[in-house]
Protein backbone atom coordinates (compact mmCIF):
# COMPACT_ATOMS: atom_id res chain seq x y z
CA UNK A 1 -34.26 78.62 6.11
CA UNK A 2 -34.75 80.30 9.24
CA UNK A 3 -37.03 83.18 9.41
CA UNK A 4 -36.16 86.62 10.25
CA UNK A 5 -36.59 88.90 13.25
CA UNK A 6 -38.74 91.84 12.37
CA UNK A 7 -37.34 94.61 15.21
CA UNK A 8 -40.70 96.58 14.57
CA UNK A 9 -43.39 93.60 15.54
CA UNK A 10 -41.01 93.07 18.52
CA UNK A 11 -41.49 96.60 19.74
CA UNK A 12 -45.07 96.81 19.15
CA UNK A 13 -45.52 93.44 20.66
CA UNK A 14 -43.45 94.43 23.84
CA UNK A 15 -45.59 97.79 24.13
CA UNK A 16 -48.61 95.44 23.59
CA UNK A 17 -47.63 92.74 25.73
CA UNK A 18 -46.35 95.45 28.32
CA UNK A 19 -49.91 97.58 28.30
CA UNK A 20 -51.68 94.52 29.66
CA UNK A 21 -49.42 93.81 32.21
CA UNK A 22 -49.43 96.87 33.48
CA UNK A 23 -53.59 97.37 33.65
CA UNK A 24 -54.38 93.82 34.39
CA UNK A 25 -52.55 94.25 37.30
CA UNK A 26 -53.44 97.31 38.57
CA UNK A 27 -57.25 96.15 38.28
CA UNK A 28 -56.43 93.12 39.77
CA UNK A 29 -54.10 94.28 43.01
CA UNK A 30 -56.81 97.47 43.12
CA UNK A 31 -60.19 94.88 43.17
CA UNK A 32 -59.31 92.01 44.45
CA UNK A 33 -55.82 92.30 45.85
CA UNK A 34 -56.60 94.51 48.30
CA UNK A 35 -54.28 96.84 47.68
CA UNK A 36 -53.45 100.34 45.78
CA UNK A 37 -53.66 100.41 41.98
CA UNK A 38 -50.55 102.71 42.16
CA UNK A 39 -48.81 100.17 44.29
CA UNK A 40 -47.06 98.11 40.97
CA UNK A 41 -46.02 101.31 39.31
CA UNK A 42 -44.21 102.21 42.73
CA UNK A 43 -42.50 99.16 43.33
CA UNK A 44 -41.65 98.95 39.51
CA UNK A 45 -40.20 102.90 39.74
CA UNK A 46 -38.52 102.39 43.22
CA UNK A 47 -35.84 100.29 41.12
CA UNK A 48 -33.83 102.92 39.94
CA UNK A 49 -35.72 105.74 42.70
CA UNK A 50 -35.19 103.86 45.59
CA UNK A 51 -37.06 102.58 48.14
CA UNK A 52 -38.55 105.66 49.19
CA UNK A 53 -41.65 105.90 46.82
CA UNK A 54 -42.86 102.94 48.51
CA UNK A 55 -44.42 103.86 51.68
CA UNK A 56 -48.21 103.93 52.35
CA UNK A 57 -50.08 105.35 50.67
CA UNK A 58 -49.30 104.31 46.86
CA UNK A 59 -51.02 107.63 45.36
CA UNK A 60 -50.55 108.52 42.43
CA UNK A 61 -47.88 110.53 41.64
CA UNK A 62 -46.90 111.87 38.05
CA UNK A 63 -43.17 111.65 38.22
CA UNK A 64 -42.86 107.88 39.64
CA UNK A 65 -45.52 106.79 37.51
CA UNK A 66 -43.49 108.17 34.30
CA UNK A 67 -39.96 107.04 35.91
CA UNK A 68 -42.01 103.46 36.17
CA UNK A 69 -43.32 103.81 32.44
CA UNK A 70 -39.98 104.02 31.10
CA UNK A 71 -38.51 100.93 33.32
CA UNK A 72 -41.53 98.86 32.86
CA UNK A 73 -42.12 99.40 28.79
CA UNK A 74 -38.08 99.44 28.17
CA UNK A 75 -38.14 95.95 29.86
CA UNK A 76 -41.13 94.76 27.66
CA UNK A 77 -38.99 95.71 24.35
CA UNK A 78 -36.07 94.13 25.65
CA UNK A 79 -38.44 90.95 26.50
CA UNK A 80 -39.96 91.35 23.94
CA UNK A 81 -36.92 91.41 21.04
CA UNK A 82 -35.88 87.81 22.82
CA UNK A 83 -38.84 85.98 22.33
CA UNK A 84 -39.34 87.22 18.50
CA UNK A 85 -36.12 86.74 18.31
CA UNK A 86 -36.96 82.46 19.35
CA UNK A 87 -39.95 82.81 17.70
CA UNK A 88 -38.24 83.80 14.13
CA UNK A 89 -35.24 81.67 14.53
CA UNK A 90 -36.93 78.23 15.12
CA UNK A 91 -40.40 79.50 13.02
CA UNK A 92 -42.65 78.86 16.11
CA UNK A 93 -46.28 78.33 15.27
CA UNK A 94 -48.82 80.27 17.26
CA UNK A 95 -49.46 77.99 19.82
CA UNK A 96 -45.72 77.43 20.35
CA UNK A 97 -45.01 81.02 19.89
CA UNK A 98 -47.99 81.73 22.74
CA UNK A 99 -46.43 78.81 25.43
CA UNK A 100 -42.93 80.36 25.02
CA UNK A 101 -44.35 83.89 25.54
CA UNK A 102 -46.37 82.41 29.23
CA UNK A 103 -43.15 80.30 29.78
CA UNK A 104 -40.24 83.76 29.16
CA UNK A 105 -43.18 85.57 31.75
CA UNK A 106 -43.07 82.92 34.42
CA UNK A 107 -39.11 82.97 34.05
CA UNK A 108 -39.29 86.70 34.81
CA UNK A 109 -41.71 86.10 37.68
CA UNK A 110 -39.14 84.02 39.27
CA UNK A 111 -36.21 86.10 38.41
CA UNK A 112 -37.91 89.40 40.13
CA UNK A 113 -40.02 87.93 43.14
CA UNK A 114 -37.10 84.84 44.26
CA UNK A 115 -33.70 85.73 42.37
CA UNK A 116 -33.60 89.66 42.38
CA UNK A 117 -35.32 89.93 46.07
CA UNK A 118 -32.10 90.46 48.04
CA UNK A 119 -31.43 93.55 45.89
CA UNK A 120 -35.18 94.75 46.24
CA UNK A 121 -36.55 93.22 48.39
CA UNK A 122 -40.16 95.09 47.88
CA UNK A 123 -40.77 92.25 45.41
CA UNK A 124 -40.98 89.54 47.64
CA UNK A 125 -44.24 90.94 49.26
CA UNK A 126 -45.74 90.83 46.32
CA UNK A 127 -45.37 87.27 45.68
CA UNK A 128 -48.65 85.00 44.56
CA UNK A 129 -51.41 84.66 42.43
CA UNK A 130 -51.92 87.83 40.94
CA UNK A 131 -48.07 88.56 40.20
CA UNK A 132 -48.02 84.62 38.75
CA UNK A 133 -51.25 85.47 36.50
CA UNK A 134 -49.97 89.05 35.32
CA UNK A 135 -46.70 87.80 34.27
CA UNK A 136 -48.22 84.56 32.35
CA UNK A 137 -50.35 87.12 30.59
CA UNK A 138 -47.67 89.67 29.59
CA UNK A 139 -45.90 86.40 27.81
CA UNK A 140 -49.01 85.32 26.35
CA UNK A 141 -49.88 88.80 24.95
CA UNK A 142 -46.08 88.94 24.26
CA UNK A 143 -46.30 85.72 21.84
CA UNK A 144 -49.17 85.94 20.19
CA UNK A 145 -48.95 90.06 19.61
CA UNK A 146 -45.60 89.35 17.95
CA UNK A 147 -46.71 86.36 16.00
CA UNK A 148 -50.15 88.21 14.54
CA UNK A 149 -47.61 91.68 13.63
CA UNK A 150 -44.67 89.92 12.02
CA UNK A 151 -47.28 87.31 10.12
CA UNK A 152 -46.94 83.85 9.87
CA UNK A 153 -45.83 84.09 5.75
CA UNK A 154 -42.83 86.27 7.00
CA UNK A 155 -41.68 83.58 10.36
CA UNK A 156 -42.15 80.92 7.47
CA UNK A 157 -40.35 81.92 4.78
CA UNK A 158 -37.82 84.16 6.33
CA UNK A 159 -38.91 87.31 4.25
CA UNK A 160 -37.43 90.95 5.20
């Protein structure tokens, strides 16, 4: 029997998952990337505001930062519903659950910095370590948030 998706750990776990994206890399690109902590939020918000919020300097600024809230935490959900949704149907154990979860983040790394860049191409300057780190970490989080909310007696047996 295969177990069940539980929608609710899938949100949490995409909020979750999505929180430490967002400050791990706005510590890292504001320590030791040399750049603005406000940068990310910017380049995530300048997807549906255009590329206008992107010019120097990346302030802060309460509208793009909420129009970047919504994108960035409505992706995480959506991310995060697919991999619970793996997760339930083949009954992954942690550690499975927890390399899927840094695999589906490196996936969306290369979907946004290479695939997406000749739509917005912002992306592809921020290419490299940091963005490769941030995104293994948001699948990480991802996996094992989802895994520890849903329990592993529910992904077992397929409970409701």
């Amino acid at each position: 029997m295969r177990g069940k998706l539980d929608f609710k750990a899938a949100i949490w776990a995409g909020l979750i998952a999505g929180a430490v994206f967002l400050m791990l890399e706005m510590v890292l690109v504001g320590t030791i990337g040399g750049g603005s902590p406000w940068g990310p939020p910017r380049m995530i918000a300048a997807l549906v505001m255009g590329e206008s919020v992107l010019p120097p300097p990346a302030t802060f600024d309460l509208g793009i930062t909420m129009v970047a809230m919504i994108i960035h935490f409505m992706l995480s959900i959506i991310l995060g519903v697919a991999l619970a949704w793996a997760i339930s149907h083949w009954r992954l154990s942690l550690p499975a659950a927890v390399g899927g979860g840094v695999l589906l983040g490196l996936l969306v790394y290369i979907v946004g910095f290479y695939l997406l860049t000749p739509v917005f191409p912002w992306f592809a300057s921020a290419r490299g370590g940091i963005a490769i780190f941030v995104h293994a970490m948001f699948g990480l989080a991802l996996g094992w948030s989802y895994h520890a909310i849903a329990g592993p007696d529910r992904l077992e047996r397929g409970s409701t």
